[in-house]
C-alpha atoms as a PDB file:
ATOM      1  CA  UNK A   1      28.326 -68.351  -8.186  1.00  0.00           C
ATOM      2  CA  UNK A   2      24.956 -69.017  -7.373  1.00  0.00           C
ATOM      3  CA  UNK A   3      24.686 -72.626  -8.791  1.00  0.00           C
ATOM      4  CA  UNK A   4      26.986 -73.565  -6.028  1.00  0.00           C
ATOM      5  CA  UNK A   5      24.216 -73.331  -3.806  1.00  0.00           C
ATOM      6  CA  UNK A   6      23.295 -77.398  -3.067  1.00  0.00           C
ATOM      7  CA  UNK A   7      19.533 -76.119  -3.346  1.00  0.00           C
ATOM      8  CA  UNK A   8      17.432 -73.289  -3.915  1.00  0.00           C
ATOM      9  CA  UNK A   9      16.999 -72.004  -0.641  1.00  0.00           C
ATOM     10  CA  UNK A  10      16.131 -68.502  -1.004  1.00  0.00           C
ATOM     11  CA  UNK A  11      14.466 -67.227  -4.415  1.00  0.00           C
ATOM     12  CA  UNK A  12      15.386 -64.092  -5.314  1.00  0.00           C
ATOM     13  CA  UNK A  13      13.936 -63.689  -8.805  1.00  0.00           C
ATOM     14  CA  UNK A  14      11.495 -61.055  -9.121  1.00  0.00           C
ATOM     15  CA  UNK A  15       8.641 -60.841 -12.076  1.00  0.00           C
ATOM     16  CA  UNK A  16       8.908 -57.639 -13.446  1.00  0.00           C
ATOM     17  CA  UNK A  17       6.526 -55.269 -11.660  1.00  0.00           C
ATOM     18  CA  UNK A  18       6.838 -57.108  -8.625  1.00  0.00           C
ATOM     19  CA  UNK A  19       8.866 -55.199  -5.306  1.00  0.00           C
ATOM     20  CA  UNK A  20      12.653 -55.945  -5.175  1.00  0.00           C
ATOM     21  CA  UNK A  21      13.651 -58.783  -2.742  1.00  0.00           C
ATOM     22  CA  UNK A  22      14.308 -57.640   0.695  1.00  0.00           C
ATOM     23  CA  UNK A  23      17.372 -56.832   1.884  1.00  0.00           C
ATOM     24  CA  UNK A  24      17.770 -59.330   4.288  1.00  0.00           C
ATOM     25  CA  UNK A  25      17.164 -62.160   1.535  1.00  0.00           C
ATOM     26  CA  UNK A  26      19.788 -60.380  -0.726  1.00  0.00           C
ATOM     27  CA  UNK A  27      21.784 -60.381   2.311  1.00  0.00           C
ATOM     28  CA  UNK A  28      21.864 -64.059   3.076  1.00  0.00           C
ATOM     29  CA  UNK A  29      21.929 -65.619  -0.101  1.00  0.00           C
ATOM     30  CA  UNK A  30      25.498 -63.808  -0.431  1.00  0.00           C
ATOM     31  CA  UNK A  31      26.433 -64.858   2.929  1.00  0.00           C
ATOM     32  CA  UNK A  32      25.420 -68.345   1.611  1.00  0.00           C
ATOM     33  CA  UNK A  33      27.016 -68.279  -1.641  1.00  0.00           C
ATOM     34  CA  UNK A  34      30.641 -66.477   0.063  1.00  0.00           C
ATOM     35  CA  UNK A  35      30.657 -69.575   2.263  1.00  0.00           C
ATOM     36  CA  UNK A  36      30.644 -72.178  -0.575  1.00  0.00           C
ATOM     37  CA  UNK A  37      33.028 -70.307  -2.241  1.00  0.00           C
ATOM     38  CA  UNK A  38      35.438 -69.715   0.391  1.00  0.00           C
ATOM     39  CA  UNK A  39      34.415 -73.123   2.326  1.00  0.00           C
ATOM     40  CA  UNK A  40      35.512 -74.919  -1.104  1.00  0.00           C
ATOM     41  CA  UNK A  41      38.405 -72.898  -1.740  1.00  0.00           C
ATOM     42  CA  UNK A  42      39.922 -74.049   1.967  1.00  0.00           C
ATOM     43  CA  UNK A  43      39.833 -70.312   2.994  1.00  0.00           C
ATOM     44  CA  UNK A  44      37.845 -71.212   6.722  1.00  0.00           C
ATOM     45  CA  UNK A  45      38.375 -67.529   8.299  1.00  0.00           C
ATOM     46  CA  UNK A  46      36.013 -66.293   5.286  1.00  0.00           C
ATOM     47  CA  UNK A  47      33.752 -68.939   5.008  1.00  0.00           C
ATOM     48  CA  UNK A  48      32.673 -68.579   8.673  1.00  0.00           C
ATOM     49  CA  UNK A  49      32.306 -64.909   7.957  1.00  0.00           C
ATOM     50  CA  UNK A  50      29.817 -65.328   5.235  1.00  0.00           C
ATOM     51  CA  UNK A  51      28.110 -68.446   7.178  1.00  0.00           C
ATOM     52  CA  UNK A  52      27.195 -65.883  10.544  1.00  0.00           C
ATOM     53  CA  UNK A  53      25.872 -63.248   7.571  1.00  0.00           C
ATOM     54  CA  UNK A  54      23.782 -65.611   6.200  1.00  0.00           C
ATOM     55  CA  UNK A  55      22.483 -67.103   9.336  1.00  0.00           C
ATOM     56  CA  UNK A  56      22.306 -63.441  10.944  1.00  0.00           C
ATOM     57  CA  UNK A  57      20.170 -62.093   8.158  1.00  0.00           C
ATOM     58  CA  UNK A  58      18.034 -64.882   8.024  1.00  0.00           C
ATOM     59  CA  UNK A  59      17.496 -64.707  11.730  1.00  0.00           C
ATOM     60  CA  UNK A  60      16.332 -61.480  10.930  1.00  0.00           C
ATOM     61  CA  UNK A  61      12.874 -62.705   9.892  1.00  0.00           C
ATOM     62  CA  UNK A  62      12.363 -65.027  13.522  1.00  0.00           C
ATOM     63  CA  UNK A  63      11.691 -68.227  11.026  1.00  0.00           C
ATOM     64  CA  UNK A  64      12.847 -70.785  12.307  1.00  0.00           C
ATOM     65  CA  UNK A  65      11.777 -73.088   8.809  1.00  0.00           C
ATOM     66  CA  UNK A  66      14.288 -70.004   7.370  1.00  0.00           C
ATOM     67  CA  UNK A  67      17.295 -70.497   9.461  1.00  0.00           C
ATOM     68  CA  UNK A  68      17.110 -74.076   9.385  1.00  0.00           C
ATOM     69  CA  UNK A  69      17.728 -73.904   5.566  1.00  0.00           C
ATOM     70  CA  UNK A  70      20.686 -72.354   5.875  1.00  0.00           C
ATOM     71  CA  UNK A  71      22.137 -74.398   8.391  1.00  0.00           C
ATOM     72  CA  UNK A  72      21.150 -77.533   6.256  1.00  0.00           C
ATOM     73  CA  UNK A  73      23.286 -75.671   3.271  1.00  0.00           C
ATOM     74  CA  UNK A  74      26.191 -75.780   5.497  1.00  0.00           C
ATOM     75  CA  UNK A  75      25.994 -79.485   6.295  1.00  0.00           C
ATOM     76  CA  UNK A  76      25.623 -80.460   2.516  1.00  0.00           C
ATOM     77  CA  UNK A  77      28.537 -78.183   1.766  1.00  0.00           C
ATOM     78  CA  UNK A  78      30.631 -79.567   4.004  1.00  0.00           C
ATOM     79  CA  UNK A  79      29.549 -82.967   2.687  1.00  0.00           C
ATOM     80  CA  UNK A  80      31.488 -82.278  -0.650  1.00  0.00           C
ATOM     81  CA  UNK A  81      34.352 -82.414   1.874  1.00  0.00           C
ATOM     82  CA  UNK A  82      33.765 -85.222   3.667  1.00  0.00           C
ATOM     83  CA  UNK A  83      33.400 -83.224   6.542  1.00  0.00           C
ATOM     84  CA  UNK A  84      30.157 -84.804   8.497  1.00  0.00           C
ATOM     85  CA  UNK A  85      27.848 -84.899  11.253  1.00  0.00           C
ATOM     86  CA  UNK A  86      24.327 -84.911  12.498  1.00  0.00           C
ATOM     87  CA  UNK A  87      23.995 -81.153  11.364  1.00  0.00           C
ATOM     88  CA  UNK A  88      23.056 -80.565  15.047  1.00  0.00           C
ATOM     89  CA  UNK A  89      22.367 -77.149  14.045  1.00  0.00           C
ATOM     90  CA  UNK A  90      19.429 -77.837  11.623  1.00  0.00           C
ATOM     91  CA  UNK A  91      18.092 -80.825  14.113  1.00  0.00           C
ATOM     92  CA  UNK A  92      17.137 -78.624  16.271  1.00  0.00           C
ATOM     93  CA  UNK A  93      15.124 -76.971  14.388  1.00  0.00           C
ATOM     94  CA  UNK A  94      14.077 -79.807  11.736  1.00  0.00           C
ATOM     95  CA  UNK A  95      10.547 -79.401  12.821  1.00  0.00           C
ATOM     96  CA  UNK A  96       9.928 -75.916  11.125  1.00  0.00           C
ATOM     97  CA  UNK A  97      11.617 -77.638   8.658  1.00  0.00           C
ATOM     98  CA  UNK A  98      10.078 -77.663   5.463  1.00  0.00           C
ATOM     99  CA  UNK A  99       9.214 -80.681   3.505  1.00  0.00           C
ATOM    100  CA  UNK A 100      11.898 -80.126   0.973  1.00  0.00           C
ATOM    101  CA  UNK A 101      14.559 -79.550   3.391  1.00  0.00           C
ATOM    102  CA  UNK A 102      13.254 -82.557   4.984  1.00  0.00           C
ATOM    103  CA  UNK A 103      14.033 -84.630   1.884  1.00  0.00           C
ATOM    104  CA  UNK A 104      17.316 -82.954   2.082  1.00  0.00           C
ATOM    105  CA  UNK A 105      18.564 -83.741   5.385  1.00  0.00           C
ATOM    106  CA  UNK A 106      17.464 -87.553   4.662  1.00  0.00           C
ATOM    107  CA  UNK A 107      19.606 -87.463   1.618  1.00  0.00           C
ATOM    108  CA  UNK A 108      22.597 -86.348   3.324  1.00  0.00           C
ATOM    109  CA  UNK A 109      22.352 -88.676   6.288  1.00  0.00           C
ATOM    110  CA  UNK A 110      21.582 -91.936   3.327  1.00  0.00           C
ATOM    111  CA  UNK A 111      18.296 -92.202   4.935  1.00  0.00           C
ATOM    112  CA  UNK A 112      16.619 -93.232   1.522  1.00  0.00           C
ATOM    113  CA  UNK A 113      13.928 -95.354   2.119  1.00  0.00           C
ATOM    114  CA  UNK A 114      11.034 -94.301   0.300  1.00  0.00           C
ATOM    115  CA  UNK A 115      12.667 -90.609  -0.436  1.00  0.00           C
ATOM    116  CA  UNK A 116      10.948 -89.633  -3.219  1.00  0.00           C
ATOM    117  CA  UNK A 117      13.409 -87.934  -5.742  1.00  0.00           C
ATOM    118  CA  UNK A 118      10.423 -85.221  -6.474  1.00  0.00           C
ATOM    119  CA  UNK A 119      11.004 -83.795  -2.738  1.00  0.00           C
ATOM    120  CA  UNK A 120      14.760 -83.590  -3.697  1.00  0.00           C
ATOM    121  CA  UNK A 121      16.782 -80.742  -6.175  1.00  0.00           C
ATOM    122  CA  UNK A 122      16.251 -82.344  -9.239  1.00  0.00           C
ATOM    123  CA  UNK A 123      20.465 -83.286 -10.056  1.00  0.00           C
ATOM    124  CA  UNK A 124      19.938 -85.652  -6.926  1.00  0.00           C
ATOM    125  CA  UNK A 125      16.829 -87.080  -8.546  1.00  0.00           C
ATOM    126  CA  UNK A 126      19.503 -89.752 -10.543  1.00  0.00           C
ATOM    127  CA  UNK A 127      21.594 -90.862  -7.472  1.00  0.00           C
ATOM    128  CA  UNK A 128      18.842 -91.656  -5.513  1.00  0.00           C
ATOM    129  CA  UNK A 129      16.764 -93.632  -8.009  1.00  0.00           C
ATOM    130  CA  UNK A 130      19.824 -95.683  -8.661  1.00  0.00           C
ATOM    131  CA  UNK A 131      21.220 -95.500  -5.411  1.00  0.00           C
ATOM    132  CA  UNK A 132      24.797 -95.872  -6.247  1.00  0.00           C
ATOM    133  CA  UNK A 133      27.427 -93.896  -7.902  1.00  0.00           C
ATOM    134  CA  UNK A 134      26.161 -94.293 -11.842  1.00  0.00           C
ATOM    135  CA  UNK A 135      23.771 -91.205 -11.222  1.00  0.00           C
ATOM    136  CA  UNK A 136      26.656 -89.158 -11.083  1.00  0.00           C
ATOM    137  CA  UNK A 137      27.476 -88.543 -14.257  1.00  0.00           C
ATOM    138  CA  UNK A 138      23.324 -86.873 -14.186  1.00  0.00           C
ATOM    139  CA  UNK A 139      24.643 -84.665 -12.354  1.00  0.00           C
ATOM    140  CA  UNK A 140      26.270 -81.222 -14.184  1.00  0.00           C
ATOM    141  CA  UNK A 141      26.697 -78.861 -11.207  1.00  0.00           C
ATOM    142  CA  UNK A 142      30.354 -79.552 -10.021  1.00  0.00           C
ATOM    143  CA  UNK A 143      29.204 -78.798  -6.200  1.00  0.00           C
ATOM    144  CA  UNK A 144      26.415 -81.060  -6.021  1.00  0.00           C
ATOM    145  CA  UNK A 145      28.354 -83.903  -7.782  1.00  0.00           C
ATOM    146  CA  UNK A 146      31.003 -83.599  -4.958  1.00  0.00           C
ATOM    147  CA  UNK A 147      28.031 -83.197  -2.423  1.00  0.00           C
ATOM    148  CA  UNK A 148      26.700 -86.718  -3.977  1.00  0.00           C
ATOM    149  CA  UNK A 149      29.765 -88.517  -4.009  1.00  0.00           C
ATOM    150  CA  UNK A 150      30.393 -87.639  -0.039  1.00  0.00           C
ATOM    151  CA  UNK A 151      26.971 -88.862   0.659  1.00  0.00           C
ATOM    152  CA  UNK A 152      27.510 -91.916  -1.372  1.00  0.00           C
ATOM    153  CA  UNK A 153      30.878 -92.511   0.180  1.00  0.00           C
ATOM    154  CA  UNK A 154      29.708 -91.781   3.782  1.00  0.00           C
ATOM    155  CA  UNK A 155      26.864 -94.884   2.696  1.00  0.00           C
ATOM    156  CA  UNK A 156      29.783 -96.975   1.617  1.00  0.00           C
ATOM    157  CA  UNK A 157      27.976 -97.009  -1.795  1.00  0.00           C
ATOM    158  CA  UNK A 158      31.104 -95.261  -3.762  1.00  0.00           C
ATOM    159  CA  UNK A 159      33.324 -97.294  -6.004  1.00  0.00           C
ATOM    160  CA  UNK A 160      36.829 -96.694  -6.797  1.00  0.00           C
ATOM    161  CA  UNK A 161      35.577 -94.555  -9.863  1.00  0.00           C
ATOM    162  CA  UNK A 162      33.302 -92.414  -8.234  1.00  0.00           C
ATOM    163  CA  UNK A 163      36.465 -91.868  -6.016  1.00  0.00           C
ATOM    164  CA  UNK A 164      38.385 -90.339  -8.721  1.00  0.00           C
ATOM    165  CA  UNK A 165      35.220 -87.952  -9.964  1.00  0.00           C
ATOM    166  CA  UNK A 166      35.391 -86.416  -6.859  1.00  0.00           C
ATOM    167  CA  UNK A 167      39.094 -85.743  -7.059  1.00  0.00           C
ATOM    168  CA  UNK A 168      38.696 -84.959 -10.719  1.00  0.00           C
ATOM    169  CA  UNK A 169      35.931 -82.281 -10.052  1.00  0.00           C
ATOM    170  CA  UNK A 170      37.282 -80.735  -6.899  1.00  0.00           C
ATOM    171  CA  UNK A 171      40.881 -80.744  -8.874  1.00  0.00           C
ATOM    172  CA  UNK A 172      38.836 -79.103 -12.648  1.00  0.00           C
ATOM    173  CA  UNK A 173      37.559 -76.540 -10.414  1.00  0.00           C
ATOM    174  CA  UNK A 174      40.389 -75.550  -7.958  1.00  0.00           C
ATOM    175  CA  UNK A 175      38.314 -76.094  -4.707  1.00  0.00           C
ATOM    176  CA  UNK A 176      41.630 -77.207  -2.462  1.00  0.00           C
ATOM    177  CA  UNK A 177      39.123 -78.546   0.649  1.00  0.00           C
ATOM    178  CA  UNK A 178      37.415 -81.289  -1.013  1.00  0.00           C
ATOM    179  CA  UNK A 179      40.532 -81.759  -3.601  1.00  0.00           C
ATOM    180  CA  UNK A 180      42.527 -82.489  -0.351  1.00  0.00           C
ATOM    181  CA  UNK A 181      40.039 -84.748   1.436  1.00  0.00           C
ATOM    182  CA  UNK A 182      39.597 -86.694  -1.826  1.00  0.00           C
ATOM    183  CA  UNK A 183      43.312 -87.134  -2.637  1.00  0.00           C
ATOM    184  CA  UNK A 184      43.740 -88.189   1.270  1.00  0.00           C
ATOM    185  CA  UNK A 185      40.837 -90.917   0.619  1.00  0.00           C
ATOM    186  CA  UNK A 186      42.718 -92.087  -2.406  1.00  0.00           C
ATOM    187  CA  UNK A 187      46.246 -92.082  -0.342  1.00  0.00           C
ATOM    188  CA  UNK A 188      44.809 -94.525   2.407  1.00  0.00           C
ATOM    189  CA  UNK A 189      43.381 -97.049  -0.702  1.00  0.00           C
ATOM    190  CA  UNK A 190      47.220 -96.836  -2.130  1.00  0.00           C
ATOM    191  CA  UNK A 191      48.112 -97.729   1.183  1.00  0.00           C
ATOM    192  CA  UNK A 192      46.035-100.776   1.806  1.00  0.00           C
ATOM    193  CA  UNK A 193      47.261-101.906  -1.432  1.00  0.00           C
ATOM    194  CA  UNK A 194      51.105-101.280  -0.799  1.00  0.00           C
ATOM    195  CA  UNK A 195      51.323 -99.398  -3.820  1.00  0.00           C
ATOM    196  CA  UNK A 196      54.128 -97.070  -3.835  1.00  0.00           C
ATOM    197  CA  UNK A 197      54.160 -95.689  -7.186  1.00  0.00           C
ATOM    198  CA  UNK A 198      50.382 -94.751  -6.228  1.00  0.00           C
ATOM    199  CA  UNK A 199      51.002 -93.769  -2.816  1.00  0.00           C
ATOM    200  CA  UNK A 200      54.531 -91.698  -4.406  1.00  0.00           C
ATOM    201  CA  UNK A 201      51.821 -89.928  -6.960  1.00  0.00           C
ATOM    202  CA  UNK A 202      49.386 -88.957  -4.747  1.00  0.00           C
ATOM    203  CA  UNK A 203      50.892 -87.777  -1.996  1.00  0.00           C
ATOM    204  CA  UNK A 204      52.880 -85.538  -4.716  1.00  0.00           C
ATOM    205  CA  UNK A 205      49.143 -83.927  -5.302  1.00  0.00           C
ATOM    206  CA  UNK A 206      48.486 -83.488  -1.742  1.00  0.00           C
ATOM    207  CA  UNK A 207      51.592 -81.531  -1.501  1.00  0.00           C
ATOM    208  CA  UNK A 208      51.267 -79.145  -4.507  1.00  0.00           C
ATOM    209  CA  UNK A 209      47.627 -78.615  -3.344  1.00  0.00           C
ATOM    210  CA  UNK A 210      48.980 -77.475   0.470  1.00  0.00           C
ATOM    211  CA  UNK A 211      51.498 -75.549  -0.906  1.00  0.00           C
ATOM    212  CA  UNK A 212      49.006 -73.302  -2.708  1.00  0.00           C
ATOM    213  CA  UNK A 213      47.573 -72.172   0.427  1.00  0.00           C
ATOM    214  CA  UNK A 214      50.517 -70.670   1.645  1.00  0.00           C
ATOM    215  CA  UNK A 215      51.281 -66.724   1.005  1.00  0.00           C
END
C-alpha cells in the first residue's frame, strides 16, 4: 500500500540498531496511505478520516515544512481524479516548504519551466523531460501514472491515448474515483463526436462502475 504514496514523504525505514520511528510518523504515514486507498476507491467518509489522522499527527511535531507535505499528498491524489485546485492548504504554508515539495507543487500546477526532474520522485523524471504523455509508459506505479496523466490533461498536453491509460489503470486496479472521472472525460469526447455506439459503450461503464458503490 505504501507505493501509492505520490512521494516519499515520511521515511520510516530504520537501520538496524537505530530507535524505532516515532509514533506520530507511524501514525501519519497510515493516515496518508488510508486516504489514497479509500480516496481512490470513491469511499470519501474514510478517506477524510485518514486525511485529519495524518494531518493531526503530523501537526503533532509544530512543522509547518511537515504538514505542508501532507497536504501537498492530498492535492496530487486528488489529481489522479481530476479533482483540482490551488492546494490552498499547502500555499499557505509553501514557504516551510521544502525544496522537493517545491518541485512537487510546480509539477502539479504544469509550472515546468526549468523544473529540474532531479528535484522530482524519480517516475515523474520521464513526463517532465518529454513534457507530454510518451513518459507515461516510464512510469510503473499505477497511482502516479494516473497522478501524471491528470496533470498532463489539466496542461492540455494529453492525447486521446493517454486518455484511455488513465481509464485503463484506474479500471486494472478497481479505483472507482478516477475510473469514473476518466470514463466521464471519455463520454464528453464521444459526445463532441456524435458517436453513439461510443457514447452507448461508455456510459454502460459509468453505470456498472456506480452501481458497485451501492450496498
Amino acid at each position: 500500500m505504501r507505493r501509492l504514496a505520490p512521494i516519499a514523504l515520511l521515511a520510516l525505514a530504520a537501520c538496524a540498531g537505530s530507535p524505532p520511528p516515532p509514533d506520530w510518523k507511524m501514525n501519519a504515514q497510515s493516515g496518508l496511505e488510508g486516504f489514497t486507498k479509500h480516496y481512490l476507491d470513491g469511499n470519501a467518509k474514510l478517506a477524510e478520516m485518514n486525511f485529519a489522522k495524518a494531518r493531526a499527527e503530523a501537526a503533532r511535531t509544530g512543522r509547518p515544512d511537515l504538514i505542508a507535505r501532507v497536504e501537498l499528498a492530498r492535492c496530487g491524489v486528488r489529481a489522479a481524479a481530476l479533482e483540482f485546485d490551488d492546494c490552498p492548504a499547502y500555499q499557505a504554508l509553501r514557504d516551510g516548504a521544502a525544496p522537493a515539495e517545491q518541485a512537487y507543487a510546480r509539477f502539479l500546477a504544469g509550472d515546468w519551466q526549468d523544473l529540474a526532474g532531479k528535484a522530482l520522485p524519480a517516475q515523474y523524471a520521464g513526463v517532465v523531460k518529454t513534457g507530454d504523455a510518451a513518459g507515461l509508459a516510464t512510469i510503473k506505479d499505477p497511482a502516479s501514472r494516473l497522478i501524471a496523466a491528470g496533470v498532463l490533461f489539466r496542461a492540455g498536453r494529453l492525447p486521446p491515448e493517454g486518455i484511455a491509460t488513465a481509464v485503463d489503470t484506474a479500471s486494472e486496479r478497481g479505483w472507482r474515483r478516477p475510473l469514473l472521472a476518466w470514463l466521464g472525460v471519455e463520454l464528453k469526447r464521444a459526445e463532441a463526436a456524435g458517436d453513439q455506439a461510443a457514447m452507448a459503450r461508455i456510459q454502460q461503464r459509468i453505470d456498472l462502475v456506480a452501481a458497485s458503490t451501492r450496498p
